[in-house]
Protein backbone atom coordinates (compact mmCIF):
# COMPACT_ATOMS: atom_id res chain seq x y z
CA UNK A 1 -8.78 -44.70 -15.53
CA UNK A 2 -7.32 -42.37 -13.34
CA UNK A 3 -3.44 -43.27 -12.33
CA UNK A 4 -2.96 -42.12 -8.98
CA UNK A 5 1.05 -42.27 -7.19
CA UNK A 6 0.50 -43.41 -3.73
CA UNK A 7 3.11 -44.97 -0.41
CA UNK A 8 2.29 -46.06 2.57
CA UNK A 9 5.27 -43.67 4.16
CA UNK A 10 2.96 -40.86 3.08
CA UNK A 11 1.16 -41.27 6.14
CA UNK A 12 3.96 -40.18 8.83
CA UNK A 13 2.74 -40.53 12.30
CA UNK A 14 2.17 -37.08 13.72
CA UNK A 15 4.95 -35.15 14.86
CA UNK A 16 4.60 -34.11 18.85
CA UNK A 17 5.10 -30.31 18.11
CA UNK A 18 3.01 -28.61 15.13
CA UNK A 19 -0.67 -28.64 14.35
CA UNK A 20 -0.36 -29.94 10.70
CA UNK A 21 -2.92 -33.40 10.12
CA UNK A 22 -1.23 -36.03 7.90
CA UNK A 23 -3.98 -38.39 8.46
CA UNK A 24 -5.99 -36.67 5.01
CA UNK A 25 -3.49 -39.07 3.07
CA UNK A 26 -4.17 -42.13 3.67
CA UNK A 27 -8.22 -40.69 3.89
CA UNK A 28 -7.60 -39.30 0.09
CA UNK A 29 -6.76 -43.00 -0.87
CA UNK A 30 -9.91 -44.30 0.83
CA UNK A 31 -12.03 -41.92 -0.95
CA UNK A 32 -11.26 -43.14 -4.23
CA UNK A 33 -11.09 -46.61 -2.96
CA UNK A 34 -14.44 -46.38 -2.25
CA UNK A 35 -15.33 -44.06 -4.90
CA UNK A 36 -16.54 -47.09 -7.60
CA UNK A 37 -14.14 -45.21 -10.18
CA UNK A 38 -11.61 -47.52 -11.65
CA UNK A 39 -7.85 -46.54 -10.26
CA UNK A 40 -4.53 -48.07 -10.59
CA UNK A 41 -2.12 -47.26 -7.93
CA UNK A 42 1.33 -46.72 -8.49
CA UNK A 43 4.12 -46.79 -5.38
CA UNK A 44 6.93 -44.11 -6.00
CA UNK A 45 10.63 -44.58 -5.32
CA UNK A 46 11.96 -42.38 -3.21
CA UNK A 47 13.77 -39.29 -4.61
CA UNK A 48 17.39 -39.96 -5.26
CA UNK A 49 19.41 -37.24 -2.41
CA UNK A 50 21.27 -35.95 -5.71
CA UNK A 51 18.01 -34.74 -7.42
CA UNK A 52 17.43 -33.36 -4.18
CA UNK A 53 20.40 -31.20 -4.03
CA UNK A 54 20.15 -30.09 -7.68
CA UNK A 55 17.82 -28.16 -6.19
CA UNK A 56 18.02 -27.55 -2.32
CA UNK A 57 21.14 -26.51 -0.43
CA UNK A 58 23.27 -29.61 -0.17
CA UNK A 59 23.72 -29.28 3.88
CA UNK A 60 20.11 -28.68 4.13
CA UNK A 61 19.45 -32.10 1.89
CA UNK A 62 22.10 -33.38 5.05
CA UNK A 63 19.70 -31.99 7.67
CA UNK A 64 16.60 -33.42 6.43
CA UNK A 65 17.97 -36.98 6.29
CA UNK A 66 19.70 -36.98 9.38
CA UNK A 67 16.51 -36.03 11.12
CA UNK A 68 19.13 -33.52 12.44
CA UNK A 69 16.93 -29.94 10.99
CA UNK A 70 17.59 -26.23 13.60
CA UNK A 71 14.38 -25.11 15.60
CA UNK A 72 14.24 -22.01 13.80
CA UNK A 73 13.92 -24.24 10.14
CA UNK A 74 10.95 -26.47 11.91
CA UNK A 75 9.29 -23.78 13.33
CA UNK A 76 9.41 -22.32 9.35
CA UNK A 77 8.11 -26.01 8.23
CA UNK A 78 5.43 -26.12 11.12
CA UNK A 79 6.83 -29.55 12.54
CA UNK A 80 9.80 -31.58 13.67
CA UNK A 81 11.26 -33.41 11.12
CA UNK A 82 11.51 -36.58 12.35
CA UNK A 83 13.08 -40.20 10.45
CA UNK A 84 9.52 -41.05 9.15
CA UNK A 85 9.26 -37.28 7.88
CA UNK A 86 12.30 -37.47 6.29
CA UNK A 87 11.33 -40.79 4.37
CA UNK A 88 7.66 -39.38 4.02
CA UNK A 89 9.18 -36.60 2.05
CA UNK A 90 11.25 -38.24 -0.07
CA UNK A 91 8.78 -40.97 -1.42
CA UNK A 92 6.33 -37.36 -1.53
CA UNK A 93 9.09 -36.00 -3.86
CA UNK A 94 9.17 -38.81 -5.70
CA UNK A 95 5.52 -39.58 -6.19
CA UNK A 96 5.38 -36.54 -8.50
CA UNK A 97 8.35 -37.78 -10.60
CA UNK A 98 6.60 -40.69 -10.71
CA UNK A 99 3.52 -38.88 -11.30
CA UNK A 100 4.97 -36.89 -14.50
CA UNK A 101 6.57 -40.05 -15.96
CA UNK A 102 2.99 -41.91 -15.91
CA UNK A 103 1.60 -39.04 -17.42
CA UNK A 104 3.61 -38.76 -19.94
CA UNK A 105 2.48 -42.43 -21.11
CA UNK A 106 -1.13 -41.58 -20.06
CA UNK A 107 -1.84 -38.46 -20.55
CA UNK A 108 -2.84 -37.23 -16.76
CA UNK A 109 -1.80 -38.98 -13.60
CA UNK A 110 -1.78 -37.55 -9.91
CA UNK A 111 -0.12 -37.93 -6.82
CA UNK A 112 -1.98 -38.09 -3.84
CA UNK A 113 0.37 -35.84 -1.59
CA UNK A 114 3.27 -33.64 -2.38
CA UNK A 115 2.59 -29.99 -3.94
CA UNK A 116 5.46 -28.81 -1.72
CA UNK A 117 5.14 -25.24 -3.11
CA UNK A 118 6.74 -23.23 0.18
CA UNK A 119 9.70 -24.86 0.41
CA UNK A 120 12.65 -22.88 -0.25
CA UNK A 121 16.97 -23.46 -1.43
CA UNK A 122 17.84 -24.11 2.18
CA UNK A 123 14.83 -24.70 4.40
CA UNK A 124 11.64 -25.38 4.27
CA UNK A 125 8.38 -23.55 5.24
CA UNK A 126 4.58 -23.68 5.30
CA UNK A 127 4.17 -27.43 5.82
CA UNK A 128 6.46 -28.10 3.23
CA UNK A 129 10.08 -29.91 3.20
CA UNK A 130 11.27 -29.95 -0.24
CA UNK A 131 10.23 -28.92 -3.12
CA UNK A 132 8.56 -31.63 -5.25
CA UNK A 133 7.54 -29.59 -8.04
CA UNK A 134 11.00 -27.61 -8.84
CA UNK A 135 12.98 -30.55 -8.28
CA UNK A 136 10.68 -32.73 -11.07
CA UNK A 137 10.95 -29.30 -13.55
CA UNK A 138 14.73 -29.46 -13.20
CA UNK A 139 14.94 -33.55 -13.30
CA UNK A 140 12.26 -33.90 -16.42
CA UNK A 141 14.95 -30.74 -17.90
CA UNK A 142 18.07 -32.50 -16.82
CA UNK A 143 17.03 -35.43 -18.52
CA UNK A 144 15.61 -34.66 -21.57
CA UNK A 145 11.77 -35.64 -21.37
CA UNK A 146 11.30 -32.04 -21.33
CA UNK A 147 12.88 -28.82 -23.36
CA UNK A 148 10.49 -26.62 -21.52
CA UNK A 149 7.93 -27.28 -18.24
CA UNK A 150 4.92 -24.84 -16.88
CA UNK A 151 3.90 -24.97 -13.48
CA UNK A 152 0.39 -24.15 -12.66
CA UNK A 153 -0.09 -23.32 -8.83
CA UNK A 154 -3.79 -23.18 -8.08
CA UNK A 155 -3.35 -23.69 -4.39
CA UNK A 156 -4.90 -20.55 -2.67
CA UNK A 157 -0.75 -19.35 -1.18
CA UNK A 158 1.39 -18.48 -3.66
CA UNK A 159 3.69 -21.28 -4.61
CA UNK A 160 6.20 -18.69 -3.54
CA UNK A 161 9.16 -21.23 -3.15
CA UNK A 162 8.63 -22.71 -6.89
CA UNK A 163 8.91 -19.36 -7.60
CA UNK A 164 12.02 -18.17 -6.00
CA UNK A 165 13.46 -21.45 -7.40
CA UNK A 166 12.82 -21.44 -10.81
CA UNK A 167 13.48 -17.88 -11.16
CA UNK A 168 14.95 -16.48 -13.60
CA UNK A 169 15.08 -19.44 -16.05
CA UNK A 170 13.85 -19.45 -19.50
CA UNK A 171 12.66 -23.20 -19.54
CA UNK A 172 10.15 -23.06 -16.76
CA UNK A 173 7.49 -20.82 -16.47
CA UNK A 174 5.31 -20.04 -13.50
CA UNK A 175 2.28 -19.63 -13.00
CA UNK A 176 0.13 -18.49 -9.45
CA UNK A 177 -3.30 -18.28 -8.59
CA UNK A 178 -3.34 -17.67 -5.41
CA UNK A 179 -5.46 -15.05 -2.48
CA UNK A 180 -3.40 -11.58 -2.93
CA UNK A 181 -3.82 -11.17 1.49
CA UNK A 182 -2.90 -15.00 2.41
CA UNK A 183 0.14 -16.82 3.11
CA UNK A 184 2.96 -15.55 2.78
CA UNK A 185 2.70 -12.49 3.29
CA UNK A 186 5.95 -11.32 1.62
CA UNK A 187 5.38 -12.86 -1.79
CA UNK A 188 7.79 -13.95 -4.43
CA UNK A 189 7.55 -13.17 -7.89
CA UNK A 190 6.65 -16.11 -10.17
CA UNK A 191 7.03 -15.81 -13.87
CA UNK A 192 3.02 -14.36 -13.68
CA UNK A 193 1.05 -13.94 -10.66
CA UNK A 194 -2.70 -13.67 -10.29
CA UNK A 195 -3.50 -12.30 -6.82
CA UNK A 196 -7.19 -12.57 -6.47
CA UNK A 197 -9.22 -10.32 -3.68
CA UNK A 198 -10.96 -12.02 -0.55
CA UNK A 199 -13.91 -13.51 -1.43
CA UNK A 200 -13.51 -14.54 -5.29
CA UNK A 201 -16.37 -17.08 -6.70
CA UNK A 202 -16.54 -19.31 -9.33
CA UNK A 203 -17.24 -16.60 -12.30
CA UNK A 204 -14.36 -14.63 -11.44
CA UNK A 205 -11.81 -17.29 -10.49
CA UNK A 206 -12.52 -18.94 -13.58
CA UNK A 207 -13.01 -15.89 -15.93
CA UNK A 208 -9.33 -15.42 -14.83
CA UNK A 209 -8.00 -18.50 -15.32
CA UNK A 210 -9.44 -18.71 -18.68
CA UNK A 211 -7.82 -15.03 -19.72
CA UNK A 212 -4.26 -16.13 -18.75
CA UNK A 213 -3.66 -19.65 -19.49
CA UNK A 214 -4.45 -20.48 -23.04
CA UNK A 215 -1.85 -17.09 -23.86
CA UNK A 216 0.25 -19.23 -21.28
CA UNK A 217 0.44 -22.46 -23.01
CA UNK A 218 0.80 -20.56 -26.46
CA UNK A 219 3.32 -18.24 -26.20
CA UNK A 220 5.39 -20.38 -23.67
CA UNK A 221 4.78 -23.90 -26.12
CA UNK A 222 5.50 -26.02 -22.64
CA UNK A 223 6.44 -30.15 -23.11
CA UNK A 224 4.69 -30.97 -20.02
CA UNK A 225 2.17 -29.42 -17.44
CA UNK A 226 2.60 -30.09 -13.82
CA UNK A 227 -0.17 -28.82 -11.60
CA UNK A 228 -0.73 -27.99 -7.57
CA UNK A 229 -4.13 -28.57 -7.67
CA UNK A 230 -4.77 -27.71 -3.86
CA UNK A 231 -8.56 -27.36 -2.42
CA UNK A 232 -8.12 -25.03 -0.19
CA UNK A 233 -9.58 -21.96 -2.35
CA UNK A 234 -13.06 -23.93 -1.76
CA UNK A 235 -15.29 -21.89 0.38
CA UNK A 236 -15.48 -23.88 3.51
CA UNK A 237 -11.50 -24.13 3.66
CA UNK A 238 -9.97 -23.14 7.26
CA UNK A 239 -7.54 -21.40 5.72
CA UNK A 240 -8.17 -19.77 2.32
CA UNK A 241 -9.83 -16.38 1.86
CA UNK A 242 -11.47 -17.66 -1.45
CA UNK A 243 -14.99 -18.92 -2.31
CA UNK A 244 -15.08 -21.28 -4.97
CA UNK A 245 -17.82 -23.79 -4.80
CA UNK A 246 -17.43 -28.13 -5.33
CA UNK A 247 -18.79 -26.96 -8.94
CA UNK A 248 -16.18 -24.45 -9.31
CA UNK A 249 -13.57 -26.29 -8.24
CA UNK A 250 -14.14 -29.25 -10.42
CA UNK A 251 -14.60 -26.19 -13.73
CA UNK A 252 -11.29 -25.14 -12.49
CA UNK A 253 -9.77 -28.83 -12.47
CA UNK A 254 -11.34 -29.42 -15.83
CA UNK A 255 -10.11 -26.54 -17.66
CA UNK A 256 -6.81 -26.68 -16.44
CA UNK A 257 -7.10 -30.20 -17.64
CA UNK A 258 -8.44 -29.53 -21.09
CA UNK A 259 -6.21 -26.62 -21.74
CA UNK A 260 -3.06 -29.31 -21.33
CA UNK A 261 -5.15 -32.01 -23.48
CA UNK A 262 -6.19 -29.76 -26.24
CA UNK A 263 -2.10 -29.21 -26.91
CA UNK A 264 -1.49 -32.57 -26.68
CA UNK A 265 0.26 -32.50 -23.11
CA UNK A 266 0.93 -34.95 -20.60
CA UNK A 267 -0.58 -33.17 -16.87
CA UNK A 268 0.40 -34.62 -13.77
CA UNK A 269 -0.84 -33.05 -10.87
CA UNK A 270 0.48 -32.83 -7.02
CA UNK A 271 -2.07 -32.95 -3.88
CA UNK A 272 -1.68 -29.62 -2.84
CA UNK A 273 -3.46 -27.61 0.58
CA UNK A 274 -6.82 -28.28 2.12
CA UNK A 275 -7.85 -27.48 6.01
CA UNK A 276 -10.57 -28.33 7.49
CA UNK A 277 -11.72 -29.56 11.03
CA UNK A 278 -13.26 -32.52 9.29
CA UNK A 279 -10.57 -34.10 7.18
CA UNK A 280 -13.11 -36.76 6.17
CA UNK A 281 -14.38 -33.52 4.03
CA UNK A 282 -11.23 -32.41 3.18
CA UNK A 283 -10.10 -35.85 1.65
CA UNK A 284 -13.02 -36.63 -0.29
CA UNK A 285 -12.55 -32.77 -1.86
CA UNK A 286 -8.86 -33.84 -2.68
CA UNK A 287 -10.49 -37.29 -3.99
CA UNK A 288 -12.86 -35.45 -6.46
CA UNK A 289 -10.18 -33.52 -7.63
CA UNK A 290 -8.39 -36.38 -8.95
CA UNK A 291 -11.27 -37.87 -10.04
CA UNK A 292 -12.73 -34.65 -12.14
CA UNK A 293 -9.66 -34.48 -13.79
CA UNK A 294 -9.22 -38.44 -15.12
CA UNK A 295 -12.91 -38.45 -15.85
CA UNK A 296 -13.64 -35.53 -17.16
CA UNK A 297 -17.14 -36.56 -18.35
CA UNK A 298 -18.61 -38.14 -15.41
CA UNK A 299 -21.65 -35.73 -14.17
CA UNK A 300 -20.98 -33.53 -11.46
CA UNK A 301 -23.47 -35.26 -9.24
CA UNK A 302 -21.75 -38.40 -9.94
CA UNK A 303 -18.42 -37.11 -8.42
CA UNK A 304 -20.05 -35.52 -5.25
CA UNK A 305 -21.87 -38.28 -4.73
CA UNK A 306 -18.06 -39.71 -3.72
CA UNK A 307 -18.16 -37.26 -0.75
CA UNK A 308 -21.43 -38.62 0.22
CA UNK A 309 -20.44 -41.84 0.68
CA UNK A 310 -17.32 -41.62 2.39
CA UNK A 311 -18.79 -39.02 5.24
CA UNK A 312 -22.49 -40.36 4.90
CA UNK A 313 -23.80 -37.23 4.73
C-alpha cells in the first residue's frame, strides 16, 4: 500500500510572472490513480505559522502570508507569491509532516509535492518558499518523535537551504547528492556532500550512494529518514546534468528505501525537482518513484508500464 499526502491547494493556478509548471501535481496524483497500485490518500493540514517561524525569519513567515513578498525575494523564488501560493505552501509544508507522521505508523509514506530544499532563513529561492524538510527535522525534534533525523537530498541541486539551516546541529545530519556544476552555483555545505561530474550513470551514481549511506545511517544511528527524492537526475531531465536511467532511478529509490528498512526506520519522502517539456513524462517519473519505493517488489516492467499508460506511449 503506498500512503501518499496529497491537497487540492497543491495545484496553485499559475502565477502571471515565472516559468515554473505546477500543473505536474495534480498529473502525479493521476498517475497513480491510474496506476492499478492500491493507494490511500491522506489530505495534510496546513503548517501551523509558528512551526514556520521556528525555522524561517518571522517577518518573512509575515510576507509570505500576506501575499505581501519584495521583487527581489520573487525573482529569488522564480514567481509571485500570490494568496493561493501562500496556502499552496503551507498545506506543501505540511504534507511532509504529515508524511513523516504516517510513516512512522507505516513504515514509508510520501508526499506528492514539497521537497522545498532552496529555501533559505528569510527568503526563498529556486522554486521553493519554505522549507518543508528543515521545518519537519526541527518539529519531529521539538516534539519528541525524534532524538536525531537524516536528510537524504537526492534531487540533482544541492539541497543547499536544508543545509544552511540545519547547520551546525548535532541532531540532524545532511546528506547531498547532487551535480557538482548545477544549481546553485555557490553551494552550501551540508553535513556531507557528494558532488557528482556531468554525465554520471547508473553504476556510478549508485556505487556512490551505496559507499556513503550505510556508514551514514551507522555512525549517525538516525530515528527517522526523510528523503527529497527528486527526478530530475534522470537523463532526459531539462535541467539536470546527470544520466541516470528509469532503472537507475528506481535502484536508487530502492536502496535508499532498504537502507532505512533494514534499521528499522520509518522513510517519508518529499516530491522533489523534475523538468521536462512534457510534464505528462515528468509526472508519471515522480509517480514511479512513489510507487518503487512502497512496492519494492513489483518488476520493473510493471512500474514503467505506469508511464505507458498515462502518456500512451
Amino acid at each position: 500500500m503506498l500512503h501518499v499526502v496529497h491537497h487540492a491547494d497543491y495545484m496553485a493556478p499559475q502565477p502571471t510572472r515565472g516559468s515554473f509548471k505546477f500543473d505536474k501535481y495534480y498529473l502525479v496524483m493521476e498517475a497513480l490513480r491510474s496506476s492499478g497500485f492500491a493507494i490511500t490518500e491522506h489530505a495534510p493540514d496546513p503548517m501551523p505559522r509558528a512551526w514556520l517561524e521556528a525555522v524561517h525569519c518571522p517577518d518573512y513567515v509575515e510576507q509570505v502570508f500576506n501575499a505581501n513578498v519584495p521583487r527581489d525575494k520573487e525573482r529569488r523564488i522564480g514567481f509571485p507569491v500570490t494568496e493561493r501560493i501562500a496556502s499552496r505552501v503551507r498545506h506543501t509544508n505540511g504534507g511532509t509532516w504529515l508524511a513523516a507522521k504516517l510513516a512512522m505508523v507505516h513504515g514509508f509514506a510520501a508526499n506528492s509535492a514539497a521537497g522545498s530544499h532552496h529555501a533559505l532563513h528569510d527568503t526563498g529561492a529556486g522554486y521553493c518558499v519554505f522549507n518543508d524538510l528543515a521545518v519537519t527535522a526541527n518539529r519531529l525534534l521539538a516534539e519528541g518523535d525524534a532524538r536525531r533525523v537524516l536528510i537524504v537530498d537526492c534531487d540533482v541541486h544541492q539541497g543547499d537551504g536544508t543545509a544552511s539551516l540545519m547547520a551546525g546541529r548535532e541532531d540532524v545530519f545532511t546528506l547531498s547528492f547532487h551535480a557538482e556544476k548545477n544549481f546553485p552555483a555557490r553551494k552550501a555545505r551540508s553535513t556531507l556532500d557528494v558532488a557528482l561530474p556531468d554525465g554520471v550513470g547508473d553504476y556510478t551514481y549508485l556505487e556512490m550512494l551505496e559507499q556513503h549511506l550505510p556508514g551514514i545511517m551507522e555512525s549517525f544511528s538516525p530515528d527517522i529518514v526523510l528523503y527529497q527524492a527528486g527526478v530530475d537526475p534522470h537523463e532526459d531531465d531539462k535541467l539536470g546534468r546527470l544520466a541516470l536511467s528509469d532503472a537507475g532511478l528506481v535502484a536508487r529509490d530502492r536502496y535508499v528505501v532498504d537502507q532505512a528498512y533494514g534499521k528499522g526506520l520509518p522513510i517519508a519522502s518529499a516530491l522533489g525537482g523534475g523538468y521536462g517539456t512534457d510534464q505528462r513524462k515528468v509526472a508519471a517519473r515522480h509517480a514511479r518513484s512513489m510507487l518503487a519505493m512502497a512496492f519494492p517488489l513489483a518488476p520493473l516492467d510493471e512500474l514503467k508500464r505506469v508511464e505507458a499508460v498515462f502518456t500512451g506511449v
